[in-house]
PDB file of N, CA and C in Angstrom:
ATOM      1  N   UNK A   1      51.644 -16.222  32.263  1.00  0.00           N
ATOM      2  CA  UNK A   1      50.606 -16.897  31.504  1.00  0.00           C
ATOM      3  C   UNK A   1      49.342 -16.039  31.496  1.00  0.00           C
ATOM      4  N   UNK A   2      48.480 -16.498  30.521  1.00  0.00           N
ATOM      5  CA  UNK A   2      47.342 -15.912  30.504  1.00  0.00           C
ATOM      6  C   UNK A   2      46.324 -16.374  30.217  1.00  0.00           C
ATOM      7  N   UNK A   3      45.248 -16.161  30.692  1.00  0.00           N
ATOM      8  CA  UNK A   3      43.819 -17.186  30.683  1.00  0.00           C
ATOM      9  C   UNK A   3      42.513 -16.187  30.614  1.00  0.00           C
ATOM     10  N   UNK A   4      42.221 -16.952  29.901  1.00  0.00           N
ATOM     11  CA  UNK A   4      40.591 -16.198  29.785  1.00  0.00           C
ATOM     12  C   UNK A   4      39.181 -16.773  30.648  1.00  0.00           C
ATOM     13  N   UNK A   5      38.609 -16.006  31.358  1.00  0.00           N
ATOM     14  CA  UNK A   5      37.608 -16.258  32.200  1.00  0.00           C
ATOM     15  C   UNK A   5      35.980 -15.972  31.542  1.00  0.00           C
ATOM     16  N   UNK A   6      35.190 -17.003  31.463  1.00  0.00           N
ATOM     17  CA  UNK A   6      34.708 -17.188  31.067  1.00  0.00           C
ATOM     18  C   UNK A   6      32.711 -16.966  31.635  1.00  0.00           C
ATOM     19  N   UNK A   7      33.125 -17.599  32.316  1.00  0.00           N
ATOM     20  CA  UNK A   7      31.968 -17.553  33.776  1.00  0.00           C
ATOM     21  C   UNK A   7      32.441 -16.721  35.123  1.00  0.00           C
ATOM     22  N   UNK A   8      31.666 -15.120  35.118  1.00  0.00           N
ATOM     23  CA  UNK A   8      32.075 -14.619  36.025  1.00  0.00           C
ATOM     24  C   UNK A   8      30.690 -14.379  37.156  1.00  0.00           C
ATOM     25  N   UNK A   9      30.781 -14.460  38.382  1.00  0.00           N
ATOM     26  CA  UNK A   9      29.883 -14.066  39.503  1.00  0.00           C
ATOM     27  C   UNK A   9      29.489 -12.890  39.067  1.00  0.00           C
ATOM     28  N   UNK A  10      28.742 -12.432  38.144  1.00  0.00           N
ATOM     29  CA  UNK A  10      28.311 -11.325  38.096  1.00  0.00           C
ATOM     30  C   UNK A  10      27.092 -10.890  36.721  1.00  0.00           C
ATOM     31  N   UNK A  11      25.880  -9.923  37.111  1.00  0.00           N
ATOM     32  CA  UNK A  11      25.036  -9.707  36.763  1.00  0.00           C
ATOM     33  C   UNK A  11      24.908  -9.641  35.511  1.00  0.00           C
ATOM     34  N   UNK A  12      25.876  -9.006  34.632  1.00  0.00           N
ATOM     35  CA  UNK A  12      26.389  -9.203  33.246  1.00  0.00           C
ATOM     36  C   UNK A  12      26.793 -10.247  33.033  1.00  0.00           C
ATOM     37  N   UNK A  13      25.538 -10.615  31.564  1.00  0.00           N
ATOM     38  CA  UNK A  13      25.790 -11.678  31.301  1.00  0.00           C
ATOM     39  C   UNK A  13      26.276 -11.962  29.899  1.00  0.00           C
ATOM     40  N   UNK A  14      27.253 -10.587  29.656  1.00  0.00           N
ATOM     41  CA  UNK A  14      28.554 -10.595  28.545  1.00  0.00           C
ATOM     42  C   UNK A  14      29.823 -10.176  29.171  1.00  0.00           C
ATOM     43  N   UNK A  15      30.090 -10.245  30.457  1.00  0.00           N
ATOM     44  CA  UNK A  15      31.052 -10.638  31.216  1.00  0.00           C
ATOM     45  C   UNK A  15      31.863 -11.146  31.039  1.00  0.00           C
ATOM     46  N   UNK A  16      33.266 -10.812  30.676  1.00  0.00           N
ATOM     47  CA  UNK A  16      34.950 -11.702  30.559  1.00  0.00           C
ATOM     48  C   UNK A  16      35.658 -11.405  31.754  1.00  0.00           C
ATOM     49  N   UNK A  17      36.915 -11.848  31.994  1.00  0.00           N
ATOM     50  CA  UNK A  17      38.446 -11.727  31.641  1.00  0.00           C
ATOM     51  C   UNK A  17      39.182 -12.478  31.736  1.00  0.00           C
ATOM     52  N   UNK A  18      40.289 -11.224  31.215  1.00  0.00           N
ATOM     53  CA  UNK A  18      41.549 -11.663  31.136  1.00  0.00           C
ATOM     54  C   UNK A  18      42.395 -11.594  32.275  1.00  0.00           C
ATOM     55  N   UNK A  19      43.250 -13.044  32.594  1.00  0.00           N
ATOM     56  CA  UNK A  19      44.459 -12.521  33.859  1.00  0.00           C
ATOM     57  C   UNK A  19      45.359 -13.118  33.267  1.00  0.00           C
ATOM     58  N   UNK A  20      46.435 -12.005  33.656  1.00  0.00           N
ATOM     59  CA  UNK A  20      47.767 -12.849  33.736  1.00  0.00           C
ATOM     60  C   UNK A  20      48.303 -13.119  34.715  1.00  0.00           C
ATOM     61  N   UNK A  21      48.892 -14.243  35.125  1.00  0.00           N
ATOM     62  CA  UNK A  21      49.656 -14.601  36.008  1.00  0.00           C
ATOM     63  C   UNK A  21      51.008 -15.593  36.409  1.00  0.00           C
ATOM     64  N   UNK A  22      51.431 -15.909  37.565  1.00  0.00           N
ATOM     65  CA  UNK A  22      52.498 -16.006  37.503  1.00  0.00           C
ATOM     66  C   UNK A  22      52.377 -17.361  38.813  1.00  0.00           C
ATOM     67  N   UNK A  23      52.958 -17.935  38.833  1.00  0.00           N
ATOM     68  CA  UNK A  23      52.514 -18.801  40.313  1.00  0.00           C
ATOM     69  C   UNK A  23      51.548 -19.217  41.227  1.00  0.00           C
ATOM     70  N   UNK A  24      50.427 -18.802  39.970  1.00  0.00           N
ATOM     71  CA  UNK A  24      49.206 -18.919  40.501  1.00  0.00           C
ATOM     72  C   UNK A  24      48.743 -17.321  41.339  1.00  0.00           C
ATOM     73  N   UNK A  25      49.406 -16.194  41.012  1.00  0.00           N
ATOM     74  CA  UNK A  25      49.261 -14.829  41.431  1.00  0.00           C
ATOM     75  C   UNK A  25      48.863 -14.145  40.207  1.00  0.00           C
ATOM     76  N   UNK A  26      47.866 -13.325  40.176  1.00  0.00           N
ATOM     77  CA  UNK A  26      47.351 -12.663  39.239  1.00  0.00           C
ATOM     78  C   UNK A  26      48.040 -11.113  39.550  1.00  0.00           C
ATOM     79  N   UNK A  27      48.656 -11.040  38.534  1.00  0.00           N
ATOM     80  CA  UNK A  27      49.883  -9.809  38.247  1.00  0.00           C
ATOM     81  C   UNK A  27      48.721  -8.680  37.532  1.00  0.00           C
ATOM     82  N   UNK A  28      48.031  -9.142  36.675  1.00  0.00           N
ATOM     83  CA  UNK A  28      47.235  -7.759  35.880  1.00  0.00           C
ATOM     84  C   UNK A  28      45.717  -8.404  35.261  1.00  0.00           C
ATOM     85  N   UNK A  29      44.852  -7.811  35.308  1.00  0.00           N
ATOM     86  CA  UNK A  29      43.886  -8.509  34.707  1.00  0.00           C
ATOM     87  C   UNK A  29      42.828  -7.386  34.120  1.00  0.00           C
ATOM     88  N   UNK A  30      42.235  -7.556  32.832  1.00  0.00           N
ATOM     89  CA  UNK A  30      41.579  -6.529  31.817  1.00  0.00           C
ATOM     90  C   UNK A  30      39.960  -7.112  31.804  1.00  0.00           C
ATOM     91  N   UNK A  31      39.083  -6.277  32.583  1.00  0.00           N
ATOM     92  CA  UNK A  31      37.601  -6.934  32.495  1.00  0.00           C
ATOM     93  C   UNK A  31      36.725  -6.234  31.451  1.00  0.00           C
ATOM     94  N   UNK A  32      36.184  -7.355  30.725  1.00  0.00           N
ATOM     95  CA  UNK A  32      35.489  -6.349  29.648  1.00  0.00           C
ATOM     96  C   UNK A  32      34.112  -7.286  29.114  1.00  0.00           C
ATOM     97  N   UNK A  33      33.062  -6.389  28.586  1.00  0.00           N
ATOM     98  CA  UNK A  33      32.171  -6.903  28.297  1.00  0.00           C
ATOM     99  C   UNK A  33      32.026  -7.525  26.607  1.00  0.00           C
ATOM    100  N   UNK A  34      31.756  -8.298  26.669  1.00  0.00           N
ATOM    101  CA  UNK A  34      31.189  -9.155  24.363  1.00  0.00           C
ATOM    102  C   UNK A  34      30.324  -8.774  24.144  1.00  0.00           C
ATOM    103  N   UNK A  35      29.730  -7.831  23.834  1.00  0.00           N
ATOM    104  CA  UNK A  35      28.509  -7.474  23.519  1.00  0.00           C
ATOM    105  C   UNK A  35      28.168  -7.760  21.929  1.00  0.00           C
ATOM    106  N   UNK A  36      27.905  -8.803  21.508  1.00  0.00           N
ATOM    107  CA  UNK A  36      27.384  -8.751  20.177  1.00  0.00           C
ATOM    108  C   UNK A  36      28.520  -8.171  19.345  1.00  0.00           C
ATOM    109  N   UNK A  37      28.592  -7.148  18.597  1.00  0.00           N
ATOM    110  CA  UNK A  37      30.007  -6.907  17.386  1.00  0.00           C
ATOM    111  C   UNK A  37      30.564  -5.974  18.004  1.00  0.00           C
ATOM    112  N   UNK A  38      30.966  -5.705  19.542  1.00  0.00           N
ATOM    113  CA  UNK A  38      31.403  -4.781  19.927  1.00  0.00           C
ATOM    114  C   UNK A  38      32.140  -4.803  21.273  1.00  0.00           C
ATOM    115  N   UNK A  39      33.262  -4.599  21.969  1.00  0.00           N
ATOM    116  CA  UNK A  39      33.873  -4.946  23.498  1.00  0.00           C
ATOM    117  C   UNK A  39      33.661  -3.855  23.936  1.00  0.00           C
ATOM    118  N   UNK A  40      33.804  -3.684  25.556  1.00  0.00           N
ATOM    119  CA  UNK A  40      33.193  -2.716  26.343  1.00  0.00           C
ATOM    120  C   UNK A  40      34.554  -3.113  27.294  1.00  0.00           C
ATOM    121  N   UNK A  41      35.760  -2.100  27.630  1.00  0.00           N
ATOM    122  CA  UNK A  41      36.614  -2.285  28.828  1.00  0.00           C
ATOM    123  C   UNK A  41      36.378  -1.402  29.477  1.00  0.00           C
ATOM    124  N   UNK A  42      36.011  -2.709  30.863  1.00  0.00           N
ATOM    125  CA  UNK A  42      35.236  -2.516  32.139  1.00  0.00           C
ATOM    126  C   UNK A  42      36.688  -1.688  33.019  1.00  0.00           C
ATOM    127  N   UNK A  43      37.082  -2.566  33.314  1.00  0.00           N
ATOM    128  CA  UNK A  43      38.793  -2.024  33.822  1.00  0.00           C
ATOM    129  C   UNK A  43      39.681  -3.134  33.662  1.00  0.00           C
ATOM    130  N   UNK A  44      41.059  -2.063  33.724  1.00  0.00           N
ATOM    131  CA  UNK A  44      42.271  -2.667  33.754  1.00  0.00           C
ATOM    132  C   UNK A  44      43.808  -2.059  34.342  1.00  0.00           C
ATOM    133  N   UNK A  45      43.781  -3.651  34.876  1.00  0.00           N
ATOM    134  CA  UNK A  45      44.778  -3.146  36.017  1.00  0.00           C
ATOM    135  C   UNK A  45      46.033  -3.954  35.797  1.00  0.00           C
ATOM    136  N   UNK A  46      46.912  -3.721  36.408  1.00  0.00           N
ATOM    137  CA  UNK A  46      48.451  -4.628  36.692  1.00  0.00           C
ATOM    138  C   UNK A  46      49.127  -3.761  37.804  1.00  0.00           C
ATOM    139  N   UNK A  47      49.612  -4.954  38.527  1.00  0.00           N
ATOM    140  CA  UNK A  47      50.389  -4.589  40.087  1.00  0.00           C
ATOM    141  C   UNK A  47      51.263  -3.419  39.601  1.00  0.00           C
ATOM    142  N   UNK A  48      51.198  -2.286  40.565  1.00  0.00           N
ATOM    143  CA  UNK A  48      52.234  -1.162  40.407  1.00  0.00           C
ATOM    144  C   UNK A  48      53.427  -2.097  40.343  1.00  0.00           C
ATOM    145  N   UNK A  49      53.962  -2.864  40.969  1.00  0.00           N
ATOM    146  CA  UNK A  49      55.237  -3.286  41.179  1.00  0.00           C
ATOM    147  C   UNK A  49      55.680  -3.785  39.856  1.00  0.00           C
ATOM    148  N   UNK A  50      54.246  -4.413  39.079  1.00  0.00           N
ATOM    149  CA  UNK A  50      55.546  -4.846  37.935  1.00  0.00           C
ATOM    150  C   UNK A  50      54.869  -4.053  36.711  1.00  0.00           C
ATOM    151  N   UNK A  51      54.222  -2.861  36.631  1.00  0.00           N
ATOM    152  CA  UNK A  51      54.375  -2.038  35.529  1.00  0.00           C
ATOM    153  C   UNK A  51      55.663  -2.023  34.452  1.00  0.00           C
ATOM    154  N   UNK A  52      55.119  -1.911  33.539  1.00  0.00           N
ATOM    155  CA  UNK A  52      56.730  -1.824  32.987  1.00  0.00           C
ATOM    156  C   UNK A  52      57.639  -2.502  32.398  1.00  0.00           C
ATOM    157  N   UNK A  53      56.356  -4.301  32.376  1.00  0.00           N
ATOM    158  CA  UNK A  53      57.179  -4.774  32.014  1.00  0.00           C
ATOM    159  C   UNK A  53      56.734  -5.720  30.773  1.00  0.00           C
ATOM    160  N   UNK A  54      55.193  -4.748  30.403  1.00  0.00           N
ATOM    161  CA  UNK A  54      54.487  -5.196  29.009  1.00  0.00           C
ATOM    162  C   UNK A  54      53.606  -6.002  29.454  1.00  0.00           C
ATOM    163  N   UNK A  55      52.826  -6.581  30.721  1.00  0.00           N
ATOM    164  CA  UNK A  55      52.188  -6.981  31.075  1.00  0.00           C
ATOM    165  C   UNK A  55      50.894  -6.280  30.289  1.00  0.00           C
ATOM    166  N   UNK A  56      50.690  -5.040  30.601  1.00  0.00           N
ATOM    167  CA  UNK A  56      49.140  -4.446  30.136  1.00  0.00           C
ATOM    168  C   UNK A  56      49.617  -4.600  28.651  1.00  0.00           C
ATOM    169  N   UNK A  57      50.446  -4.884  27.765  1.00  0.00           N
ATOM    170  CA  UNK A  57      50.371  -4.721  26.373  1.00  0.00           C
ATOM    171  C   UNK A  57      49.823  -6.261  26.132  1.00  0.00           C
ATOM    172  N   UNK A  58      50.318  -7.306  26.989  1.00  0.00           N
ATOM    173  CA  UNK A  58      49.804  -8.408  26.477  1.00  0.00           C
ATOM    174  C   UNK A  58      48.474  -8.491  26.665  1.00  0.00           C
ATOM    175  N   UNK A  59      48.361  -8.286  27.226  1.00  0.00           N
ATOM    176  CA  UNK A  59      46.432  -8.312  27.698  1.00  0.00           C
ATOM    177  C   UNK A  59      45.920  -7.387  26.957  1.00  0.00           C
ATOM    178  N   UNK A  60      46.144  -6.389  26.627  1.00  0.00           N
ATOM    179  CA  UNK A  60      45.150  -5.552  25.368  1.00  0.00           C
ATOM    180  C   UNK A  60      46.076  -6.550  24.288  1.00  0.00           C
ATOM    181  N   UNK A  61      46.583  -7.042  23.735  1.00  0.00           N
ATOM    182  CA  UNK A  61      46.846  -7.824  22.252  1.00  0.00           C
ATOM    183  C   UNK A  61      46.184  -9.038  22.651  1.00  0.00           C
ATOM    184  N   UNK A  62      46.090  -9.655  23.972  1.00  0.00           N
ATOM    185  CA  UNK A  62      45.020 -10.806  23.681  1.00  0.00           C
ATOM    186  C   UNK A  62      43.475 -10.658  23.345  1.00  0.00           C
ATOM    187  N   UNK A  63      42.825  -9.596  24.144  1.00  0.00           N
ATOM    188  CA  UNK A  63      41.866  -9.043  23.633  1.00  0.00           C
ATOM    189  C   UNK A  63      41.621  -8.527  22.246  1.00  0.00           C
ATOM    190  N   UNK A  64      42.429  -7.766  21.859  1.00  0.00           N
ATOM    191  CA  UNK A  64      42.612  -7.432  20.027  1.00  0.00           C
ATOM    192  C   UNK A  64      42.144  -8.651  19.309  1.00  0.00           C
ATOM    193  N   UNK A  65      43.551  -9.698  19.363  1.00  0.00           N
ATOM    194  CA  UNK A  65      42.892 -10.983  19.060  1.00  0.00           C
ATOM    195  C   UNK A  65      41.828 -11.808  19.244  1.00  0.00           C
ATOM    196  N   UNK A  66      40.898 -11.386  20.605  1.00  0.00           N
ATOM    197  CA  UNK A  66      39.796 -11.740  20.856  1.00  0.00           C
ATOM    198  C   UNK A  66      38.931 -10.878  20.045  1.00  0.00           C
ATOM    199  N   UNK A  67      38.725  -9.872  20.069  1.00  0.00           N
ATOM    200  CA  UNK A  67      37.896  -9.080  18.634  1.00  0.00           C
ATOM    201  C   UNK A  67      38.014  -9.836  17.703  1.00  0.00           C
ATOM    202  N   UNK A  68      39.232  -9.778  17.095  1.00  0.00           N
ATOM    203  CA  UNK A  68      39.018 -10.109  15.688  1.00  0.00           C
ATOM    204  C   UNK A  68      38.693 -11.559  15.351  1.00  0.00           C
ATOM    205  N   UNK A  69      38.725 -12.474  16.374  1.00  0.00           N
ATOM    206  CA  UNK A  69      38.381 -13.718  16.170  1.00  0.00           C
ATOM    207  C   UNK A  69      36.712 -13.767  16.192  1.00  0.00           C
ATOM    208  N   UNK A  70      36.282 -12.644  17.112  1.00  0.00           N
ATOM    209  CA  UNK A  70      34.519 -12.593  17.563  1.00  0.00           C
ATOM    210  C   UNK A  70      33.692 -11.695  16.367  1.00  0.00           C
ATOM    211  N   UNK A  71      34.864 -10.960  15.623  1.00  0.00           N
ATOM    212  CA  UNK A  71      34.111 -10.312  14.381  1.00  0.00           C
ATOM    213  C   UNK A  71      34.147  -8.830  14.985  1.00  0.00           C
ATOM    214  N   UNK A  72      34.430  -8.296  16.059  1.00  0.00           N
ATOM    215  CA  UNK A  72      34.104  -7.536  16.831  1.00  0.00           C
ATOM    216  C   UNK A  72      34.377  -5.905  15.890  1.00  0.00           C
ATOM    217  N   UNK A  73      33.324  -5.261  15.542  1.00  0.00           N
ATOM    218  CA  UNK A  73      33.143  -3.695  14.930  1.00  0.00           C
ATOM    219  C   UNK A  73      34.098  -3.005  16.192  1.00  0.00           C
ATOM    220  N   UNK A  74      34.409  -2.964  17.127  1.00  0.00           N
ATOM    221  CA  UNK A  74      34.816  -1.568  17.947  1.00  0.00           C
ATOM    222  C   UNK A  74      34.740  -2.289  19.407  1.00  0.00           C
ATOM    223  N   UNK A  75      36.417  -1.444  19.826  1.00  0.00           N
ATOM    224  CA  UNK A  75      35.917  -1.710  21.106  1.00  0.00           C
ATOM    225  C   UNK A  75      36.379  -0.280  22.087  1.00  0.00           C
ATOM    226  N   UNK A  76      35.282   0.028  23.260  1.00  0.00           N
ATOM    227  CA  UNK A  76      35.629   0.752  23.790  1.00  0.00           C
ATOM    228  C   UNK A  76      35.937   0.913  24.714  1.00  0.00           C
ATOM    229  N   UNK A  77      35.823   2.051  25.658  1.00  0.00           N
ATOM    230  CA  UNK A  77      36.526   2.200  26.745  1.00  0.00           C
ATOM    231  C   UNK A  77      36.349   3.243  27.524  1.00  0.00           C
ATOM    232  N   UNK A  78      36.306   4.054  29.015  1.00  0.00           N
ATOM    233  CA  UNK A  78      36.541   5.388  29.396  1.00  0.00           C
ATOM    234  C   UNK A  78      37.932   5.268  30.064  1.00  0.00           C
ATOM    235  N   UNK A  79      38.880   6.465  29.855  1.00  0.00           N
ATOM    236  CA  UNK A  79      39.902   6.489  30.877  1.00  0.00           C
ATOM    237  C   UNK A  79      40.117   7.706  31.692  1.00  0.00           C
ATOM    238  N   UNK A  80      40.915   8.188  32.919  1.00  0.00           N
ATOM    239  CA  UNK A  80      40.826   9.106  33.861  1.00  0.00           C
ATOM    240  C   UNK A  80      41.603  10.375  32.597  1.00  0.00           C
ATOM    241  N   UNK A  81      41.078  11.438  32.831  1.00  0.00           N
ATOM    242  CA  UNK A  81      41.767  12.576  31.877  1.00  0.00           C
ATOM    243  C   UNK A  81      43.576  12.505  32.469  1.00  0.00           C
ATOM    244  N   UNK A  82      43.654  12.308  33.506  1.00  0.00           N
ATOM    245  CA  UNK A  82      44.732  12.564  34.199  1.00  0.00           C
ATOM    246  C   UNK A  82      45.885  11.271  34.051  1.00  0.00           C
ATOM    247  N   UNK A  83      45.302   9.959  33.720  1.00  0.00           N
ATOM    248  CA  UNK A  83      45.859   9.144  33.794  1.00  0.00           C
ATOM    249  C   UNK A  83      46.325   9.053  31.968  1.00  0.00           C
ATOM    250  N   UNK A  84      47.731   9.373  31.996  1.00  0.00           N
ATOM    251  CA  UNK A  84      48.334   9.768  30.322  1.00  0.00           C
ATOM    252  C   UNK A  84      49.160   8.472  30.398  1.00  0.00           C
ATOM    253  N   UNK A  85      49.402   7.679  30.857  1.00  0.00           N
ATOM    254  CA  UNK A  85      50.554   6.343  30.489  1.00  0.00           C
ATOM    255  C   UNK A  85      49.485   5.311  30.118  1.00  0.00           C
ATOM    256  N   UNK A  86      48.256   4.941  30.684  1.00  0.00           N
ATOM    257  CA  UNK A  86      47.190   4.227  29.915  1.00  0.00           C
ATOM    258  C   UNK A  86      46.697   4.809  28.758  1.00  0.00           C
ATOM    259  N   UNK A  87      46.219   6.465  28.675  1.00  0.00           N
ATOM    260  CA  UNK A  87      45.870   6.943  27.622  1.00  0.00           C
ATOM    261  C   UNK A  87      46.978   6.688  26.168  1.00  0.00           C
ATOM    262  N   UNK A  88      48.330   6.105  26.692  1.00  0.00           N
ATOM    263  CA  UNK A  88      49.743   6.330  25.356  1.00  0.00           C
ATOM    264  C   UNK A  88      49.314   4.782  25.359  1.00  0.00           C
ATOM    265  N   UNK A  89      49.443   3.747  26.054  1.00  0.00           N
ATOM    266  CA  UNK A  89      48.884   2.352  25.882  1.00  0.00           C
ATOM    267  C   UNK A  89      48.186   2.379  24.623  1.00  0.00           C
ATOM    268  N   UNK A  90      46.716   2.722  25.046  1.00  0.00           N
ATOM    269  CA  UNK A  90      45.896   2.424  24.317  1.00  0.00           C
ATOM    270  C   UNK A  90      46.195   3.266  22.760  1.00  0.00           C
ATOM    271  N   UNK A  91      46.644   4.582  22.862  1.00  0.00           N
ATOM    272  CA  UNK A  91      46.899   5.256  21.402  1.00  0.00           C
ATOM    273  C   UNK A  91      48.003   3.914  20.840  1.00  0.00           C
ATOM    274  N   UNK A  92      49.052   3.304  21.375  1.00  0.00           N
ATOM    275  CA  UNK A  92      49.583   2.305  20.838  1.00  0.00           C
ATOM    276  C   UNK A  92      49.069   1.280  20.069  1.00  0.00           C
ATOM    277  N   UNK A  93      48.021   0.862  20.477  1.00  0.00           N
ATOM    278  CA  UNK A  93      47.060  -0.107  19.973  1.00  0.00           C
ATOM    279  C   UNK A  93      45.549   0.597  19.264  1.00  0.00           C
ATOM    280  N   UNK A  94      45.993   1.925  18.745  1.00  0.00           N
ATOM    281  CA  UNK A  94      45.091   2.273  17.518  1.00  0.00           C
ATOM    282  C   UNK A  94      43.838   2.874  18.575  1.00  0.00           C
ATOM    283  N   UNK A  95      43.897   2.852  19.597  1.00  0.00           N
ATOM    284  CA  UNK A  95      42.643   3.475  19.749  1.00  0.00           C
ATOM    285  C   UNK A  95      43.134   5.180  19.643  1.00  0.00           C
ATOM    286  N   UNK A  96      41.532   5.687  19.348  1.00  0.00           N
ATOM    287  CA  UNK A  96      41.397   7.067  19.434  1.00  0.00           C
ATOM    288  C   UNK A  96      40.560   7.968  20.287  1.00  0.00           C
ATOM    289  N   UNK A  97      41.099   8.847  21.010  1.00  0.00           N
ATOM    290  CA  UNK A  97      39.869   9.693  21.170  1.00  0.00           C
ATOM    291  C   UNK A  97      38.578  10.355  20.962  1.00  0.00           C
ATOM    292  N   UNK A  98      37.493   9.911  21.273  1.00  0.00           N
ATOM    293  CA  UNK A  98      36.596  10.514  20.548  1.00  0.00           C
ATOM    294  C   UNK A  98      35.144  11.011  21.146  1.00  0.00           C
ATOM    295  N   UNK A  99      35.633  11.422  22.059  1.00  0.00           N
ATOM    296  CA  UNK A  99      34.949  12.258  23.268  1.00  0.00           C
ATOM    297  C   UNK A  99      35.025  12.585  24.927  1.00  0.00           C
ATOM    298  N   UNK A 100      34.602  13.535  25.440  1.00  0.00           N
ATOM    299  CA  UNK A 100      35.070  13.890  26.830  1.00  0.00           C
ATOM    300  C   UNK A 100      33.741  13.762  27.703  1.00  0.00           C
ATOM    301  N   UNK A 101      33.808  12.942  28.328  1.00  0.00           N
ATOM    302  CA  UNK A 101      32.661  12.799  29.640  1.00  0.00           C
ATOM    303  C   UNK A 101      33.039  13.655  30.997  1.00  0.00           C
ATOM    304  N   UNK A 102      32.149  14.500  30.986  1.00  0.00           N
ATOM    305  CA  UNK A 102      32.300  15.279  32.555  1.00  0.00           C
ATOM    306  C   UNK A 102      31.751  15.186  33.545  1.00  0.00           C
ATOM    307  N   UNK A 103      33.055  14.821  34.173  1.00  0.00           N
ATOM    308  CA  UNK A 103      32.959  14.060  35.708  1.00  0.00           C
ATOM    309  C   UNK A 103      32.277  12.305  35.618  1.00  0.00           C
ATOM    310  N   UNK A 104      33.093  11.885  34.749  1.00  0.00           N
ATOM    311  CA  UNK A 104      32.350  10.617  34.839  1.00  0.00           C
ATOM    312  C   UNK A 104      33.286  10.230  35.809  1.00  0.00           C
ATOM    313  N   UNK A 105      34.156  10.354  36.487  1.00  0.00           N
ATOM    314  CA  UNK A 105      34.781   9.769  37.731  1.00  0.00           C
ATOM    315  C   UNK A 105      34.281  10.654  38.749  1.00  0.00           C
ATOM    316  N   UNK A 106      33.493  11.301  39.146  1.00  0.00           N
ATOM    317  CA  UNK A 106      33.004  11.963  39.988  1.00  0.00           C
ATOM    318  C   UNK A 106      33.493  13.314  39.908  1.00  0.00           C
ATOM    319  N   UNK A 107      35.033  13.137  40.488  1.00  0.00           N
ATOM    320  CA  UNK A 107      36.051  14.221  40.652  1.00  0.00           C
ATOM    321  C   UNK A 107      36.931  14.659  39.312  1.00  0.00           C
ATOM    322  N   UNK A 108      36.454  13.889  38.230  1.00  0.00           N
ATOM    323  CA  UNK A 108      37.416  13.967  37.295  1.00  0.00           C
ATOM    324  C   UNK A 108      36.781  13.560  35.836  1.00  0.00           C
ATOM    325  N   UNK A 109      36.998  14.473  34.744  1.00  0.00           N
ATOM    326  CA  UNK A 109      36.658  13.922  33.205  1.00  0.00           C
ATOM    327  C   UNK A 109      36.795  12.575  32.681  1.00  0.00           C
ATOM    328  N   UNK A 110      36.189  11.801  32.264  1.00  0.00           N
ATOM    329  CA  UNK A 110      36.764  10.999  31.629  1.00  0.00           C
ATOM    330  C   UNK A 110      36.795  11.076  30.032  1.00  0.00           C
ATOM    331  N   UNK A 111      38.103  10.275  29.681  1.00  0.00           N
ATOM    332  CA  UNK A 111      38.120  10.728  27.905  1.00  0.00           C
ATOM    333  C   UNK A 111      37.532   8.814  27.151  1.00  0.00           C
ATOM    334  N   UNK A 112      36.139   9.056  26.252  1.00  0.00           N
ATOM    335  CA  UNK A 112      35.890   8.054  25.567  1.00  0.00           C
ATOM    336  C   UNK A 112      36.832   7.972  24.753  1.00  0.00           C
ATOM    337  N   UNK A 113      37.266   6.623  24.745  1.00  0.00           N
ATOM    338  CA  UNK A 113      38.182   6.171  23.565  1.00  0.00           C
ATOM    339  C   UNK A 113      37.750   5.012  22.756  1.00  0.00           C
ATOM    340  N   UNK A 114      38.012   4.988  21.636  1.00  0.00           N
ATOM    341  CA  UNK A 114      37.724   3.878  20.654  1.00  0.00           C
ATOM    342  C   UNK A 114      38.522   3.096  19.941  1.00  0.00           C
ATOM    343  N   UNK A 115      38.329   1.829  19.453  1.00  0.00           N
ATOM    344  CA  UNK A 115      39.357   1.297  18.476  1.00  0.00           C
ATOM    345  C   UNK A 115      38.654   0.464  17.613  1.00  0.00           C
ATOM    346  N   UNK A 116      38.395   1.320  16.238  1.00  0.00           N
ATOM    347  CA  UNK A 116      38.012   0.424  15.014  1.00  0.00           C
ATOM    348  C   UNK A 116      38.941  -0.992  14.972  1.00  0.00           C
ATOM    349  N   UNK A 117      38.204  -2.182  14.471  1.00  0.00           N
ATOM    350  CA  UNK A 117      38.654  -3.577  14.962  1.00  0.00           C
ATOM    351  C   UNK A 117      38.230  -4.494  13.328  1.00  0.00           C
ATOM    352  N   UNK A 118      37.034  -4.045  12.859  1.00  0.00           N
ATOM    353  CA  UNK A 118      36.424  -4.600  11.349  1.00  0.00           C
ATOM    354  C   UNK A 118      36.435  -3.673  10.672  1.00  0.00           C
TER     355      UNK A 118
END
């Protein structure tokens, strides 16, 4: 299942997410900011153990659908240069590359990605 969080403990006050879960265990969950005509993914995760099994696809298509219901122009994102199975995710769902941040993980590039949405 999956649920959207609405009111989160935290300083941002365009603050979401999404979890999915299972028995009351949260298997993967995608945090991201509403900013006016535009989403901001904060992070996203799902248990190594159950990779694999379309968990992160549902949660970026509930979000999609959350854009387009909010009107949302673009939503973005940074990911690790190194990390290529999230980077094929997201090319799945139309996002694109469209710039390189250095050392935004400290130790490591990160690549801005985008996904036209309006």
């Amino acid at each position: 299942m999956i649920r959207e969080i609405m009111e989160l403990e935290s300083p941002n006050p365009y603050a979401r997410k999404i979890e999915f879960y299972e028995a009351d265990q949260v298997i993967g969950y995608l945090n991201y900011s509403l900013i006016y005509d535009r989403i901001e993914i904060d992070s996203f995760f799902v248990d190594e153990d159950r990779r694999r099994e379309g968990i992160g696809k549902k949660l970026m298509s509930y979000l999609v659908a959350i854009a387009i219901n909010n009107h949302v122009e673009n939503i973005t994102l940074e990911v690790r240069i190194s990390n290529e199975i999230a980077r094929r995710l997201y090319k799945q769902f139309g996002f694109r590359e469209v710039a390189r941040r250095k050392f935004y993980y400290g130790d490591e590039d990160g690549i801005l990605m985008e996904k036209q949405v309006m």
